[in-house]
C-alpha atoms as a PDB file:
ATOM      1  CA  UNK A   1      15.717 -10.727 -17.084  1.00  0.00           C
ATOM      2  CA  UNK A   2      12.072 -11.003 -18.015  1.00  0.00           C
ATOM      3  CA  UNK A   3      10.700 -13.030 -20.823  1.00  0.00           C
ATOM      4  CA  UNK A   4       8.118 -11.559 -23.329  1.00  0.00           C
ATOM      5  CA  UNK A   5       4.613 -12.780 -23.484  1.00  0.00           C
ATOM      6  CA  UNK A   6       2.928 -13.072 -26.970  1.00  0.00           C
ATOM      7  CA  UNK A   7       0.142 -11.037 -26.970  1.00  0.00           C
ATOM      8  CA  UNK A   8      -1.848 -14.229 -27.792  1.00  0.00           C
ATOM      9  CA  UNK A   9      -0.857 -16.417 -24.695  1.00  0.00           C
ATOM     10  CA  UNK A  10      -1.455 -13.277 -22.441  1.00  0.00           C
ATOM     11  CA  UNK A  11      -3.745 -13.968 -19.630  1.00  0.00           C
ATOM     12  CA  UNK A  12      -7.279 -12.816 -20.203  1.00  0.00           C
ATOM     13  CA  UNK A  13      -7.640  -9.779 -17.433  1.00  0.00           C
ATOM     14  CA  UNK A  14     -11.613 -10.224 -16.108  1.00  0.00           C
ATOM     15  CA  UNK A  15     -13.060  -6.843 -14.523  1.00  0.00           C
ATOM     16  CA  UNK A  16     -14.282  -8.520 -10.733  1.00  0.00           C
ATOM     17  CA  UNK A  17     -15.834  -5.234 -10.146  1.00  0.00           C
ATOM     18  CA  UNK A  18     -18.968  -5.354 -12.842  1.00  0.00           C
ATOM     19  CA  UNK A  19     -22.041  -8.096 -11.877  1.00  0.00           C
ATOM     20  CA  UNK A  20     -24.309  -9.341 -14.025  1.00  0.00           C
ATOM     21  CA  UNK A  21     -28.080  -8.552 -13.499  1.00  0.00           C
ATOM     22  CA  UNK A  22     -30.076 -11.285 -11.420  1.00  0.00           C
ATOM     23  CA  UNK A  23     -32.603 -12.434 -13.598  1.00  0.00           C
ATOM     24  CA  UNK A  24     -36.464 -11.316 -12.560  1.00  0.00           C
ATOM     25  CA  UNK A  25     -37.588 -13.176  -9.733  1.00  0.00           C
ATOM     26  CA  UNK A  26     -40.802 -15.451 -10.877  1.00  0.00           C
ATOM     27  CA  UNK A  27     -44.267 -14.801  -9.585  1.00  0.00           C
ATOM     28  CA  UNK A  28     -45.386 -17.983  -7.604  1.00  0.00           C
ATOM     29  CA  UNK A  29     -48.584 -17.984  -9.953  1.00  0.00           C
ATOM     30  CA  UNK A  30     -46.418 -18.367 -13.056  1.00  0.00           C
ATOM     31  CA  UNK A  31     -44.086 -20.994 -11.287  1.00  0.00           C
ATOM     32  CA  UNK A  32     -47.770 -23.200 -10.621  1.00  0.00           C
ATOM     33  CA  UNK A  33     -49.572 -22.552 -13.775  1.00  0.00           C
ATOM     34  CA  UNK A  34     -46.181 -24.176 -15.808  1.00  0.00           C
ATOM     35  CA  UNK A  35     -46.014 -26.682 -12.917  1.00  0.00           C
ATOM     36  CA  UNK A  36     -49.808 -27.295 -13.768  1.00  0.00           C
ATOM     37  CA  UNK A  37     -49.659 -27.429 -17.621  1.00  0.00           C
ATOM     38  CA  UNK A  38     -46.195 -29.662 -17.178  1.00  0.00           C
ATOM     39  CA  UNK A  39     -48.512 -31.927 -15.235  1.00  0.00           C
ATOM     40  CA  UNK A  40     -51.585 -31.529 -17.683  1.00  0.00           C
ATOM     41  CA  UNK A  41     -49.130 -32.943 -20.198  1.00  0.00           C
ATOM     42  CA  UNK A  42     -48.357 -35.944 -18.381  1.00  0.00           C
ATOM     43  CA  UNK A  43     -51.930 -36.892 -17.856  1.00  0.00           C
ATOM     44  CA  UNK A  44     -52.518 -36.702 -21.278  1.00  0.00           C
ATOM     45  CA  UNK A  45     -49.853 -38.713 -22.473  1.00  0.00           C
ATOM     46  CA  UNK A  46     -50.725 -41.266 -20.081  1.00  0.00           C
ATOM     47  CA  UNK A  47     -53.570 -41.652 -21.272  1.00  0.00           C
ATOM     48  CA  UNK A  48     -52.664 -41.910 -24.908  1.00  0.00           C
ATOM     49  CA  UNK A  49     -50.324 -44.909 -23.922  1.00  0.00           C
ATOM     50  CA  UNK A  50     -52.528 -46.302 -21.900  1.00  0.00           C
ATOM     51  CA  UNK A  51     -55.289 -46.203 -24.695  1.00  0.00           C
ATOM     52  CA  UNK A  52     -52.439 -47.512 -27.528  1.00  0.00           C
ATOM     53  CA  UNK A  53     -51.575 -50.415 -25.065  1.00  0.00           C
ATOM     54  CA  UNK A  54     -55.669 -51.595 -24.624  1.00  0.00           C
ATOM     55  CA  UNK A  55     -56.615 -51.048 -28.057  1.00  0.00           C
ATOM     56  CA  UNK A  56     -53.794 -53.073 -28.924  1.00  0.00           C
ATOM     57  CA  UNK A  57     -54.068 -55.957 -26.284  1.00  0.00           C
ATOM     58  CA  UNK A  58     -57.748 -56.049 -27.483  1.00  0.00           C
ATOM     59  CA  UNK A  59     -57.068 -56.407 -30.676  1.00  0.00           C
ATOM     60  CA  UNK A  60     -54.791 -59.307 -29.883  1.00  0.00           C
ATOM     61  CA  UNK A  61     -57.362 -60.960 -28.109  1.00  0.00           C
ATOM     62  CA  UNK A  62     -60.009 -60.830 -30.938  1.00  0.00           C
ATOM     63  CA  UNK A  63     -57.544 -62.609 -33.010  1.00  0.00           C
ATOM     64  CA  UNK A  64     -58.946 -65.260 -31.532  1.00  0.00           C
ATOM     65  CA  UNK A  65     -57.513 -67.925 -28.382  1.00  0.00           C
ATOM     66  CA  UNK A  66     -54.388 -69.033 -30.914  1.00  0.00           C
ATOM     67  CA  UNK A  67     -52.896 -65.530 -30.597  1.00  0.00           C
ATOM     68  CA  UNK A  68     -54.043 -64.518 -27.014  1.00  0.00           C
ATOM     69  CA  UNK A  69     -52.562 -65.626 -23.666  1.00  0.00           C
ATOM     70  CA  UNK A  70     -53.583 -65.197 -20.457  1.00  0.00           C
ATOM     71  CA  UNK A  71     -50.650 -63.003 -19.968  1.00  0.00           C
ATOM     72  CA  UNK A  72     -52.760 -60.502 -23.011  1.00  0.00           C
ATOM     73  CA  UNK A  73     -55.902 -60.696 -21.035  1.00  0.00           C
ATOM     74  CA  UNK A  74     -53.912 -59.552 -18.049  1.00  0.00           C
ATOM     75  CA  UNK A  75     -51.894 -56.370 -19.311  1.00  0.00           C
ATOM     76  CA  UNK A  76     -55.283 -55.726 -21.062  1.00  0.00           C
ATOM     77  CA  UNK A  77     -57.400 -55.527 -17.634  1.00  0.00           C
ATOM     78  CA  UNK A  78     -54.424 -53.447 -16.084  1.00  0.00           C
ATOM     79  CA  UNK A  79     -54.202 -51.063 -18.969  1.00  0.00           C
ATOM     80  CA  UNK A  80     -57.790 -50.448 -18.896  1.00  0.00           C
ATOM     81  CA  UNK A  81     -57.624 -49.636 -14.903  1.00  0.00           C
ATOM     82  CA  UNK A  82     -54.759 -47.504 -15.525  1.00  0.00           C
ATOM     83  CA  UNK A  83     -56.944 -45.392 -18.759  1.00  0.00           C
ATOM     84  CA  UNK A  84     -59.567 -44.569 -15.695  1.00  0.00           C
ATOM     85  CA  UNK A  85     -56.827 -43.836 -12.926  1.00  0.00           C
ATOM     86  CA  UNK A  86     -55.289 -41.289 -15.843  1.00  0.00           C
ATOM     87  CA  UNK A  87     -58.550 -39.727 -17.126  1.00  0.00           C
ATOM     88  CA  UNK A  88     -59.472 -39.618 -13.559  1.00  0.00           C
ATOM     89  CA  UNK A  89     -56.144 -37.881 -12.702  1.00  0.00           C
ATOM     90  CA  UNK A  90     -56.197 -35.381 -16.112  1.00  0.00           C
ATOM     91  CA  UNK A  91     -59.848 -34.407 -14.617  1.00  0.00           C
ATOM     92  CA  UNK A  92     -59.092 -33.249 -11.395  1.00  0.00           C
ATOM     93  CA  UNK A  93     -56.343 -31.633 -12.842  1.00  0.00           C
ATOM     94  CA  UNK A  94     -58.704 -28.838 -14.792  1.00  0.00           C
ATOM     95  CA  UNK A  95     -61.567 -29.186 -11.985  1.00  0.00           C
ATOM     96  CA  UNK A  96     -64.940 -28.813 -12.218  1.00  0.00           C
ATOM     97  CA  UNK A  97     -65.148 -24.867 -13.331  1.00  0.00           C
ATOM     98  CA  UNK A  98     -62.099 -24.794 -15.217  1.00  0.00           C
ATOM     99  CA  UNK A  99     -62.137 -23.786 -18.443  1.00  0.00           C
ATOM    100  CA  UNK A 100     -59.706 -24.456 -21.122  1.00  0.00           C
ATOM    101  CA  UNK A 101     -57.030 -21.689 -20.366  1.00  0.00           C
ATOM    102  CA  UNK A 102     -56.906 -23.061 -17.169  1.00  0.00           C
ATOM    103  CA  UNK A 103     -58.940 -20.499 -15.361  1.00  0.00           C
ATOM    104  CA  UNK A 104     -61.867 -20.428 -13.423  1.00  0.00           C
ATOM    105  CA  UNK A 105     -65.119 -19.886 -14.882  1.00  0.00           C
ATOM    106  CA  UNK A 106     -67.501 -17.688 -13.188  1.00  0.00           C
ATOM    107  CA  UNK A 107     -70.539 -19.488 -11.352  1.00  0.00           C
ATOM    108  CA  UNK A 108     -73.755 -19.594 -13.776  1.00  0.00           C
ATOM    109  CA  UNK A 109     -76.766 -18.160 -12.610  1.00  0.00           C
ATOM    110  CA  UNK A 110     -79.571 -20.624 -13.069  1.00  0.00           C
ATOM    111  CA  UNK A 111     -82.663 -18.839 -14.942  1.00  0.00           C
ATOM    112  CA  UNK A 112     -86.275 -20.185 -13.829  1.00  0.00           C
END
């Protein structure tokens, strides 16, 4: 003898035979240019931080020698270095023809 099953605890039947569409396969030069404008983000926030971090050190240390420390002199001298390693790194990012988009400019012709 066979027990009915509410219609609402009846298992869910799935159709195996339909697939879903693969998404679109990415172009490698859309996978680098978001790889490249993830990475001109990061440059520029380091920068920014870096830049927060010295301006605030150095105002800390013209409060005068009561309110600096030699520990403040320090973290000010290593956030400076790091504000050159990140501009340095956010400029090679764009390179020396690079435009804003991100593209290369053609060469310019020099006029005499």
């Amino acid at each position: 003898m066979t027990v009915p099953v509410p219609l609402s605890r009846a298992p869910a039947r799935t159709n195996t035979t339909q697939t879903t569409p693969a998404a679109p396969a990415k172009s490698p030069a859309a996978v680098r240019g978001k790889a490249i404008k993830r990475e001109r983000t990061a440059a520029k926030n380091a920068m920014v931080v870096t830049l927060g971090l010295l301006v605030y050190t150095g105002t800390v240390l013209a409060g005068g020698r009561r309110h600096s420390s030699d520990l403040t002199r320090k973290v000010h001298l290593g956030a400076g270095i790091a504000l050159m390693g990140a501009a340095y790194w956010h400029a090679t990012l764009y390179g020396p023809n690079a435009n804003r988009s991100g593209t290369a400019r053609p060469a310019r012709e020099d006029t005499p």
